[in-house]
C-alpha atoms as a PDB file:
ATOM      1  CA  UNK A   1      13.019   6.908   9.687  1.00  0.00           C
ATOM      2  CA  UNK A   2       9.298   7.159   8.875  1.00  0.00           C
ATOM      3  CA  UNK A   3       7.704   4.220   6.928  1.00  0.00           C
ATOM      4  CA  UNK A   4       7.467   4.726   3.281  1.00  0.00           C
ATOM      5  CA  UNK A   5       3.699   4.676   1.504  1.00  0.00           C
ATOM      6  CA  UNK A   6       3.373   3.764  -2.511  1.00  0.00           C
ATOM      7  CA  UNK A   7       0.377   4.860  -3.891  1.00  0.00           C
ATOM      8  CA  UNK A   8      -1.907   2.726  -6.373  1.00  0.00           C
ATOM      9  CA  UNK A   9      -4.285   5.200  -8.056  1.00  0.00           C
ATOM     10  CA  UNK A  10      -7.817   3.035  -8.087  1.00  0.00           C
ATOM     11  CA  UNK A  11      -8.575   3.071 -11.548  1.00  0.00           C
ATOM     12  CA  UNK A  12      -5.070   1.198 -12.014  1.00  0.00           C
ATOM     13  CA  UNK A  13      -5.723  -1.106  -9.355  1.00  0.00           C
ATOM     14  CA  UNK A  14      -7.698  -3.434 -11.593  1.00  0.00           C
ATOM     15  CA  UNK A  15      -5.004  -3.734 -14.391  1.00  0.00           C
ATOM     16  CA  UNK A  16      -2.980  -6.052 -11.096  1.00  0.00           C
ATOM     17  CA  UNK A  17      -4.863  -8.918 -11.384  1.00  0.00           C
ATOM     18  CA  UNK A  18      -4.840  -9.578  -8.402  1.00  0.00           C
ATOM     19  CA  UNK A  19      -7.912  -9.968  -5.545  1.00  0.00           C
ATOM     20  CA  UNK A  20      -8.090  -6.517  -3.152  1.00  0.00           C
ATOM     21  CA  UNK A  21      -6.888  -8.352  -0.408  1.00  0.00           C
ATOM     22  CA  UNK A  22      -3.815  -9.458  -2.054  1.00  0.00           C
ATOM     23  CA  UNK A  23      -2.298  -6.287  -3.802  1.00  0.00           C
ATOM     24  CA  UNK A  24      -0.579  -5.044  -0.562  1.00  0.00           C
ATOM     25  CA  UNK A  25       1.006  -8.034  -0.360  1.00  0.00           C
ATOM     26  CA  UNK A  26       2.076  -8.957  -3.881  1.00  0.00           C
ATOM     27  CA  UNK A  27       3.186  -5.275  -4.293  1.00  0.00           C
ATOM     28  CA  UNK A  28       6.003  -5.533  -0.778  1.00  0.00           C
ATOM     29  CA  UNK A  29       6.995  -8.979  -2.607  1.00  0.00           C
ATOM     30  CA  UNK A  30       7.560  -7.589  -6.309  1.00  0.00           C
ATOM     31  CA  UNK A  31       9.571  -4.525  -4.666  1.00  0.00           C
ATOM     32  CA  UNK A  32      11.215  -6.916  -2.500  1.00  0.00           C
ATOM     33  CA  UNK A  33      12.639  -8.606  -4.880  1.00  0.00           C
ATOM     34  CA  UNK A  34      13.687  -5.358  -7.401  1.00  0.00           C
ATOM     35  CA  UNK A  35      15.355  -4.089  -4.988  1.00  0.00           C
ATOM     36  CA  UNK A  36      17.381  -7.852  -4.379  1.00  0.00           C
ATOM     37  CA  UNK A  37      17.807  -8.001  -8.022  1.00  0.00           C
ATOM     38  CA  UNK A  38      19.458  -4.595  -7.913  1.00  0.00           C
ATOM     39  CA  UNK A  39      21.721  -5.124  -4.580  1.00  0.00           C
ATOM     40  CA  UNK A  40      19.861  -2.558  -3.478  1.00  0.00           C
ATOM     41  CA  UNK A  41      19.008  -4.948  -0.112  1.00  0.00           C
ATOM     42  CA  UNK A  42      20.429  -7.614   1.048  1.00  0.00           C
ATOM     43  CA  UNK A  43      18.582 -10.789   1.213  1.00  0.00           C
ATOM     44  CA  UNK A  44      17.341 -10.866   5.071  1.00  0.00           C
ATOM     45  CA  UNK A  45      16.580  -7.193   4.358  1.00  0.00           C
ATOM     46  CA  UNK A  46      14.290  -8.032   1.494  1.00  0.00           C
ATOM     47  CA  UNK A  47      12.583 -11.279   2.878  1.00  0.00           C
ATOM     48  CA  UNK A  48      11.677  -8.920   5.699  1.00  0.00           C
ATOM     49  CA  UNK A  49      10.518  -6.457   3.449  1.00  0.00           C
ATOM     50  CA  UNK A  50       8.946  -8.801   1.250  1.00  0.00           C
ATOM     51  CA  UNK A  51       6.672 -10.354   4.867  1.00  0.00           C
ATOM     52  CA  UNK A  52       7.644 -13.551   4.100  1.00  0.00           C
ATOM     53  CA  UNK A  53       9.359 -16.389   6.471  1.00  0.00           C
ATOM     54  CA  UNK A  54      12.942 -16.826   5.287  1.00  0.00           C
ATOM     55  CA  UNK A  55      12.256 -20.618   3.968  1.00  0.00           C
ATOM     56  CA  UNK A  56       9.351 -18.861   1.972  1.00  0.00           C
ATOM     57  CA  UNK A  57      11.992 -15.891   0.661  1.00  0.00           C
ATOM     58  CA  UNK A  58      14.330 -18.585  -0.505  1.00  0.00           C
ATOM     59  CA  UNK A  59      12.114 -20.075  -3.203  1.00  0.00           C
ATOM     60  CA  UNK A  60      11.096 -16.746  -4.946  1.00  0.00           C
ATOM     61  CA  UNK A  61      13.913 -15.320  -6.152  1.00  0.00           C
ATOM     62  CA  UNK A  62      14.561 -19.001  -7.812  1.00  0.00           C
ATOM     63  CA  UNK A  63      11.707 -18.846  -9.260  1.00  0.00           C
ATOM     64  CA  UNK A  64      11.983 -15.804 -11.051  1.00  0.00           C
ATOM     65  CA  UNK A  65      15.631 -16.685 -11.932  1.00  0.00           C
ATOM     66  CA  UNK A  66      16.957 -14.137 -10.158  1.00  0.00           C
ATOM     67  CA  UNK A  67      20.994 -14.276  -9.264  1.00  0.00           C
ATOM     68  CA  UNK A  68      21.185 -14.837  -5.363  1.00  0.00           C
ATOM     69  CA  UNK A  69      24.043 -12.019  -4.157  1.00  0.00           C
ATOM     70  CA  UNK A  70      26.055 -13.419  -0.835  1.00  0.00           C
ATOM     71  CA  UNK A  71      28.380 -11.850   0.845  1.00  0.00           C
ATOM     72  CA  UNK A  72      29.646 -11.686   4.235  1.00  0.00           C
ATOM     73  CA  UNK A  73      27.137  -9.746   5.883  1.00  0.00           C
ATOM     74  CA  UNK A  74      24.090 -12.145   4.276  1.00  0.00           C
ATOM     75  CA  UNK A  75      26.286 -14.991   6.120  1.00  0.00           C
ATOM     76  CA  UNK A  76      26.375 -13.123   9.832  1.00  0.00           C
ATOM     77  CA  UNK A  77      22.405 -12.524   9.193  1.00  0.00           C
ATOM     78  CA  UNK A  78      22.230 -15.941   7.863  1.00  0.00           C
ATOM     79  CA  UNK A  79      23.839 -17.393  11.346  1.00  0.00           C
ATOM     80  CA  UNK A  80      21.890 -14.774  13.421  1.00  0.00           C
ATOM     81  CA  UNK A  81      18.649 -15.902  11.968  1.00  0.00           C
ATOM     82  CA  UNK A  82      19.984 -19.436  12.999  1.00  0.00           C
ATOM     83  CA  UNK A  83      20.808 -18.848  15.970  1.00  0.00           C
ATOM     84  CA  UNK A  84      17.154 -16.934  16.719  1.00  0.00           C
ATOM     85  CA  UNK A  85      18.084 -14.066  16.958  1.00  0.00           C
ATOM     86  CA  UNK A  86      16.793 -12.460  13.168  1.00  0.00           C
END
């Protein structure tokens, strides 16, 4: 599977907030964590997609108050990242 590109037209780029070198960035996190909200990825899935380390991950969907979904398969990822082996 080929990597997926979202397109910010530039004259919306300003209404971010946010400094150019930060946009790609905040953009992978605020997906990242739609797309957790929405069960849509798990939550190693979206830390990775989100280019954070997993302690970082942790803290941002608490932040926004966002329901943390566990199941089995976040508990084998959760012992494989343990283990070293992410």
């Amino acid at each position: 599977m080929s990597d997926v590109t979202i397109m910010v037209p530039h004259d919306k780029r300003p209404a971010l907030r946010l400094p150019p070198d930060a946009i790609q960035a905040a953009l992978q996190q605020e997906l990242a964590l739609a797309l957790y909200q929405r069960c849509i990825l798990s939550s190693g899935k979206a830390c990775a997609l989100a280019g954070v380390k997993r302690w970082e991950w942790e803290a941002l969907p608490g932040a926004r108050r966002i329901l943390r979904h566990y199941a089995d398969e976040d508990l084998d990822q959760d012992i494989a990242y343990a283990a070293g082996g992410q």
